[in-house]
N, C-alpha and C. Protein backbone atom coordinates (compact mmCIF):
# COMPACT_ATOMS: atom_id res chain seq x y z
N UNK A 1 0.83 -1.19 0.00
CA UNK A 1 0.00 0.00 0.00
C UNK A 1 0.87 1.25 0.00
N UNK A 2 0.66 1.92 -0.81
CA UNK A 2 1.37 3.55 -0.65
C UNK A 2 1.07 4.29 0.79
N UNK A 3 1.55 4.36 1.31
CA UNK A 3 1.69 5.70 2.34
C UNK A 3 0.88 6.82 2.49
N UNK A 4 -0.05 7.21 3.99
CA UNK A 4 -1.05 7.97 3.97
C UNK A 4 0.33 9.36 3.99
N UNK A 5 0.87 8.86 4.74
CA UNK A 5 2.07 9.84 5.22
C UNK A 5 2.81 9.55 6.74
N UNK A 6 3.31 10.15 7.34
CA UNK A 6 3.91 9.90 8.31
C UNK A 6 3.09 10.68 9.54
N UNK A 7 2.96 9.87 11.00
CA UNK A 7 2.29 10.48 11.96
C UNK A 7 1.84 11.51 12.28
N UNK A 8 2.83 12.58 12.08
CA UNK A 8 3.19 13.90 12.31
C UNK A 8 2.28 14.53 11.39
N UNK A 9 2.70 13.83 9.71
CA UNK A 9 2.23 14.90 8.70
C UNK A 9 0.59 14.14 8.65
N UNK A 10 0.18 13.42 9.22
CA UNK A 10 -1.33 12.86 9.75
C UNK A 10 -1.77 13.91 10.54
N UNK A 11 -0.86 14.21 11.79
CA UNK A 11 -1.73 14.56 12.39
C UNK A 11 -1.96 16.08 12.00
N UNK A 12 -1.08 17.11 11.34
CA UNK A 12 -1.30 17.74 10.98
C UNK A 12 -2.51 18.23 9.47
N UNK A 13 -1.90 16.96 8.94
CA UNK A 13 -3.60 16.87 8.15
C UNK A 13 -4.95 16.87 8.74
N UNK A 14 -5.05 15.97 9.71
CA UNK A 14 -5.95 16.02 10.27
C UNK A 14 -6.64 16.77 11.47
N UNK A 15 -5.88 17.50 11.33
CA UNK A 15 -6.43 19.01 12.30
C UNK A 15 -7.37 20.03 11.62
N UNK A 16 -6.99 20.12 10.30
CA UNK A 16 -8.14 20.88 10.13
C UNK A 16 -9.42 20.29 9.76
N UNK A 17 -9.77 19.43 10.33
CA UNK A 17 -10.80 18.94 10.16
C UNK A 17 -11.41 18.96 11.72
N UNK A 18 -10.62 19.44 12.80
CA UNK A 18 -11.46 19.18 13.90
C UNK A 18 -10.52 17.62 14.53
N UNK A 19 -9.90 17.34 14.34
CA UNK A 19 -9.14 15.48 14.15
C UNK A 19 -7.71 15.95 15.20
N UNK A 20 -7.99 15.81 16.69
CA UNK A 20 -6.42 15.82 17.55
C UNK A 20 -5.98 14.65 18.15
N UNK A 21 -5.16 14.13 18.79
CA UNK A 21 -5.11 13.32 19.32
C UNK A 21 -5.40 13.88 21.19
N UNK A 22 -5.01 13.47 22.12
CA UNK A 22 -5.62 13.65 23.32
C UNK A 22 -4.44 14.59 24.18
N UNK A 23 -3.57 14.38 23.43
CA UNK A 23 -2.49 15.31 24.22
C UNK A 23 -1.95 13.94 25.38
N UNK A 24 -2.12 12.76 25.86
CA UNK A 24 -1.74 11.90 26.60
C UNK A 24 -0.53 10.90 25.74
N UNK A 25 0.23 10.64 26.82
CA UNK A 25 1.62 9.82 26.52
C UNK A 25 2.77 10.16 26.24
N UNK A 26 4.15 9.69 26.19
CA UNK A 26 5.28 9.97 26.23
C UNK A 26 4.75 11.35 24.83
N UNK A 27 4.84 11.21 23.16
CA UNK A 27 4.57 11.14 22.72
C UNK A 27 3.26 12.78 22.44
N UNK A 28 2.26 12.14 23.34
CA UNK A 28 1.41 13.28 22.32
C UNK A 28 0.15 12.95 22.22
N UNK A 29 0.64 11.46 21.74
CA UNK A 29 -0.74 11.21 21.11
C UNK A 29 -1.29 9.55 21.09
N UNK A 30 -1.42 9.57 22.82
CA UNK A 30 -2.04 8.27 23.12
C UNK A 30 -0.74 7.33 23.86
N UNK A 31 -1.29 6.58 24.88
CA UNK A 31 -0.85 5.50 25.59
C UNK A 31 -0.75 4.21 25.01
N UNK A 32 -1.35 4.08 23.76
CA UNK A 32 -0.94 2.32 23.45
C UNK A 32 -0.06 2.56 22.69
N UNK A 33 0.98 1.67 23.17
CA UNK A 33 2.03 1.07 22.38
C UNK A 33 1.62 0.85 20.67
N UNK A 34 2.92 1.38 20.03
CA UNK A 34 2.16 0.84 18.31
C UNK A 34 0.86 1.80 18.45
N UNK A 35 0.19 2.91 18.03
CA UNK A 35 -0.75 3.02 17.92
C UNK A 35 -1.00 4.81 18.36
N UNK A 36 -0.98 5.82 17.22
CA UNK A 36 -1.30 6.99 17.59
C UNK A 36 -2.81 6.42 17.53
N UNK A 37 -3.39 7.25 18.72
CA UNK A 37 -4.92 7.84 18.69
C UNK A 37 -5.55 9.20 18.69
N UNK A 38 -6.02 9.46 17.51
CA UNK A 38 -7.00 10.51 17.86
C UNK A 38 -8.80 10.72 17.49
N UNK A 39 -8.53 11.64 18.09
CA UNK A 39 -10.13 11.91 18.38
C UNK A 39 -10.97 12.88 17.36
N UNK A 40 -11.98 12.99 17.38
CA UNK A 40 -12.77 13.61 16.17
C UNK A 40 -14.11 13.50 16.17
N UNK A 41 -14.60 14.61 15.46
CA UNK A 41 -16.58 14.53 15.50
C UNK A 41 -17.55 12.77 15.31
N UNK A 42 -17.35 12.19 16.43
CA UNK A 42 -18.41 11.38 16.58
C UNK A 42 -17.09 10.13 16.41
N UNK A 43 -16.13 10.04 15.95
CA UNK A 43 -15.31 9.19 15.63
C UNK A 43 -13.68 8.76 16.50
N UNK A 44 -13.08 8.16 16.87
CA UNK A 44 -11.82 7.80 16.89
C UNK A 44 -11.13 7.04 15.54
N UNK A 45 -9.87 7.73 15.89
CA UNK A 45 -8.82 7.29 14.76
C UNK A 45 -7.48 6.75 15.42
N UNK A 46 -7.13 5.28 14.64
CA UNK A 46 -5.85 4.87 14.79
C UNK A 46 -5.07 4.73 14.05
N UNK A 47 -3.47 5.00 14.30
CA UNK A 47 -3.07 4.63 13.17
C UNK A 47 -1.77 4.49 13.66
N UNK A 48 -1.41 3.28 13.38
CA UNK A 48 -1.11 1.96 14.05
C UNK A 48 0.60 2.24 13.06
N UNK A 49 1.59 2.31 13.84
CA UNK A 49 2.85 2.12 13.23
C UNK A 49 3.61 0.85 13.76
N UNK A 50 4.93 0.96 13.53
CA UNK A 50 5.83 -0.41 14.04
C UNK A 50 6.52 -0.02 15.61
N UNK A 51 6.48 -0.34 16.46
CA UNK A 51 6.88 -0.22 17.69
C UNK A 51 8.03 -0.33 18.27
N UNK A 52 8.92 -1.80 17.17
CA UNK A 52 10.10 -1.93 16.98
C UNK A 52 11.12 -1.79 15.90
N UNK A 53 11.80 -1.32 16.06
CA UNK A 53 12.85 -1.55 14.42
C UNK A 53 12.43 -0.22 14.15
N UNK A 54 11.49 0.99 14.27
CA UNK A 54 11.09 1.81 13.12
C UNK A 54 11.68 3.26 13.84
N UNK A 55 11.52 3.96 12.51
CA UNK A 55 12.26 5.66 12.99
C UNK A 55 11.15 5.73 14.38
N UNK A 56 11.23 6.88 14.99
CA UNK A 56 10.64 7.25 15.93
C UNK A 56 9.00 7.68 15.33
N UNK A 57 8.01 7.11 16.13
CA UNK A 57 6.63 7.16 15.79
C UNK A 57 6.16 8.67 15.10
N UNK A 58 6.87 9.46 15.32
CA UNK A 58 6.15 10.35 14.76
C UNK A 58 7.02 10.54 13.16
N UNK A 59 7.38 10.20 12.71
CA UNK A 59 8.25 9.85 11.67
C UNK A 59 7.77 8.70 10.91
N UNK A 60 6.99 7.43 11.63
CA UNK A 60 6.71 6.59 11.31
C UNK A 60 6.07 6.16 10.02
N UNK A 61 6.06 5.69 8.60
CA UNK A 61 5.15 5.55 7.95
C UNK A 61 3.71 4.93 8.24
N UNK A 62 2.61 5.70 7.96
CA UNK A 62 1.20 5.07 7.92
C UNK A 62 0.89 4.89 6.55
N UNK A 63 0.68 3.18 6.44
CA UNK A 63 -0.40 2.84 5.00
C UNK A 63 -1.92 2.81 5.10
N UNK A 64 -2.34 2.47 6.52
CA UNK A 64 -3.83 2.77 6.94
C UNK A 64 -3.84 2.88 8.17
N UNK A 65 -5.31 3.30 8.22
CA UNK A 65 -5.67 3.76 9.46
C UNK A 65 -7.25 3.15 9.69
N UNK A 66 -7.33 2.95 11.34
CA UNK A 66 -8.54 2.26 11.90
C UNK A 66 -9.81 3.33 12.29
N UNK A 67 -10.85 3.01 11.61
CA UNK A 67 -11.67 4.37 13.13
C UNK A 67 -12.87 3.80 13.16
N UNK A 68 -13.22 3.87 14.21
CA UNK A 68 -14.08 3.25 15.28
C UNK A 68 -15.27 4.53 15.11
N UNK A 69 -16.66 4.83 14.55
CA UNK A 69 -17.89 5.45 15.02
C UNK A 69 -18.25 5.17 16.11
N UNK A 70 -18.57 6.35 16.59
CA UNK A 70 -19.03 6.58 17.88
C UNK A 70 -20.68 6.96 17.58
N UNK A 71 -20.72 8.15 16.61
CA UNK A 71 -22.02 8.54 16.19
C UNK A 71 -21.93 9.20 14.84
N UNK A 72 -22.37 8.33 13.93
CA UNK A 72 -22.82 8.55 12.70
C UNK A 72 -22.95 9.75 12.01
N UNK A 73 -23.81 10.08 12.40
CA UNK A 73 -24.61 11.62 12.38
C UNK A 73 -23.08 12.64 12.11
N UNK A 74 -22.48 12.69 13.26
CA UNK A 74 -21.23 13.62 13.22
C UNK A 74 -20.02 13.18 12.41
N UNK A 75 -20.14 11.73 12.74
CA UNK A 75 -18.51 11.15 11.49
C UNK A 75 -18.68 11.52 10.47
N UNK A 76 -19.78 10.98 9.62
CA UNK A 76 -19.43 10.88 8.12
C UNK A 76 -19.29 11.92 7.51
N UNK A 77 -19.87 12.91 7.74
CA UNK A 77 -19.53 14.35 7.01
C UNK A 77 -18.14 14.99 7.15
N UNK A 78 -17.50 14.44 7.81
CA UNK A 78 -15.91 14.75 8.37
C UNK A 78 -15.59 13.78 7.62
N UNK A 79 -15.30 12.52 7.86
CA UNK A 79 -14.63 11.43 7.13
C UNK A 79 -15.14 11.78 5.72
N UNK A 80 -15.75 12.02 5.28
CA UNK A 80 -15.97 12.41 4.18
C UNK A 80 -15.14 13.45 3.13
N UNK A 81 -15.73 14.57 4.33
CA UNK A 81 -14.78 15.35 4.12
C UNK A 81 -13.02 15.15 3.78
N UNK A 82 -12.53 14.54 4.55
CA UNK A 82 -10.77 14.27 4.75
C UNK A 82 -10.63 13.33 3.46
N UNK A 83 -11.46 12.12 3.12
CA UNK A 83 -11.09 10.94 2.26
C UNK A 83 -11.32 11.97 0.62
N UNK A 84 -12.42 13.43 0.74
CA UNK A 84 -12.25 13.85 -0.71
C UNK A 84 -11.37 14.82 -0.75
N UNK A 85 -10.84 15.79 0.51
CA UNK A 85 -9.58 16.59 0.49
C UNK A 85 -8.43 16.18 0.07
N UNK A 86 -8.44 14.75 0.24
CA UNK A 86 -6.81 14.05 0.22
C UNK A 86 -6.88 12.97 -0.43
N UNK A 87 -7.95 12.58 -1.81
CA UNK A 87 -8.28 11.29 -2.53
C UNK A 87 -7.90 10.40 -1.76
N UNK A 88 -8.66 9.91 -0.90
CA UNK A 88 -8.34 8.75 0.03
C UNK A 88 -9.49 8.04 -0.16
N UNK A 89 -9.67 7.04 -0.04
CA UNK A 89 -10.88 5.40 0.49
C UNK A 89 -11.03 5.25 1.72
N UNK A 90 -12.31 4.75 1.98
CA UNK A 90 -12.41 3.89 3.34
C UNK A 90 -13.07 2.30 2.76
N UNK A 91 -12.66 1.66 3.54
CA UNK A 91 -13.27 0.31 3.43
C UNK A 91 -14.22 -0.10 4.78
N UNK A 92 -15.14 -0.86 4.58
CA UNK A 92 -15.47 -1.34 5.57
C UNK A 92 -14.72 -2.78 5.31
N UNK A 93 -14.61 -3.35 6.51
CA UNK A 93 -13.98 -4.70 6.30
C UNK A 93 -14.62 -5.58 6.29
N UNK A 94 -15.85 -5.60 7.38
CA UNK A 94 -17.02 -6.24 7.49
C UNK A 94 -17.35 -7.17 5.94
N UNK A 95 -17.62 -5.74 5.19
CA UNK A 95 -18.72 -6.44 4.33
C UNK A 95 -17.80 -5.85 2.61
N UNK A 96 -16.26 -4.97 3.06
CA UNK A 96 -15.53 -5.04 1.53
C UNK A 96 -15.70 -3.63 0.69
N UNK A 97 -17.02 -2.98 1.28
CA UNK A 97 -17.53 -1.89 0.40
C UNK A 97 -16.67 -0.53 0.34
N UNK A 98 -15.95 0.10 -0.24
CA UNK A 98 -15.73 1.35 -0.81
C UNK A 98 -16.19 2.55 -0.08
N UNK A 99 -15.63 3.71 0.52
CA UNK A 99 -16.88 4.91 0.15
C UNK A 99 -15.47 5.57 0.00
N UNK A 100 -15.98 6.72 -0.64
CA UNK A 100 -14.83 8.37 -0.57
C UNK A 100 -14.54 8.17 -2.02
């Protein structure tokens, strides 16, 4: 998979959309190991790097990213938003389908 970009230049993409991470952990941005988190209208976002072997996480390459709805209503018009600012896809995995 090509590269969304690197943590940093994520998370700065994703700020103007309303998209931070929590300000918690060594880091910035979240307590789990392997795994920036941030937060956003109705949604969480992960995006999951290498923990070992790799430049320092915020440097890290991202090829995808996880996000969890919280409430509908508020995600999709954001996720929406970000996947047509930056020709990006989402998949559901569930069921395979496309949107953006």
């Amino acid at each position: 998979m090509e590269p969304l970009g690197t943590v940093a230049s994520l998370i700065d993409t994703f700020k103007r959309f309303n998209v931070w991470p929590d300000g918690s952990g060594a880091m910035g941005f979240g307590d789990a190991l392997g795994s920036a988190t941030l937060y956003g209208p109705g949604f969480i976002l992960e995006l999951p790097y290498a923990s070992s072997g790799a430049p320092s996480p915020d440097r890290a390459e991202i090829t995808q990213a996880l996000v969890h709805c919280n409430d509908d209503d508020y995600a999709w018009p954001v996720l929406s938003r970000i996947c047509k600012a930056n020709r990006w896809k989402m998949m559901d995995p569930d069921t395979g389908r496309t949107f953006g």
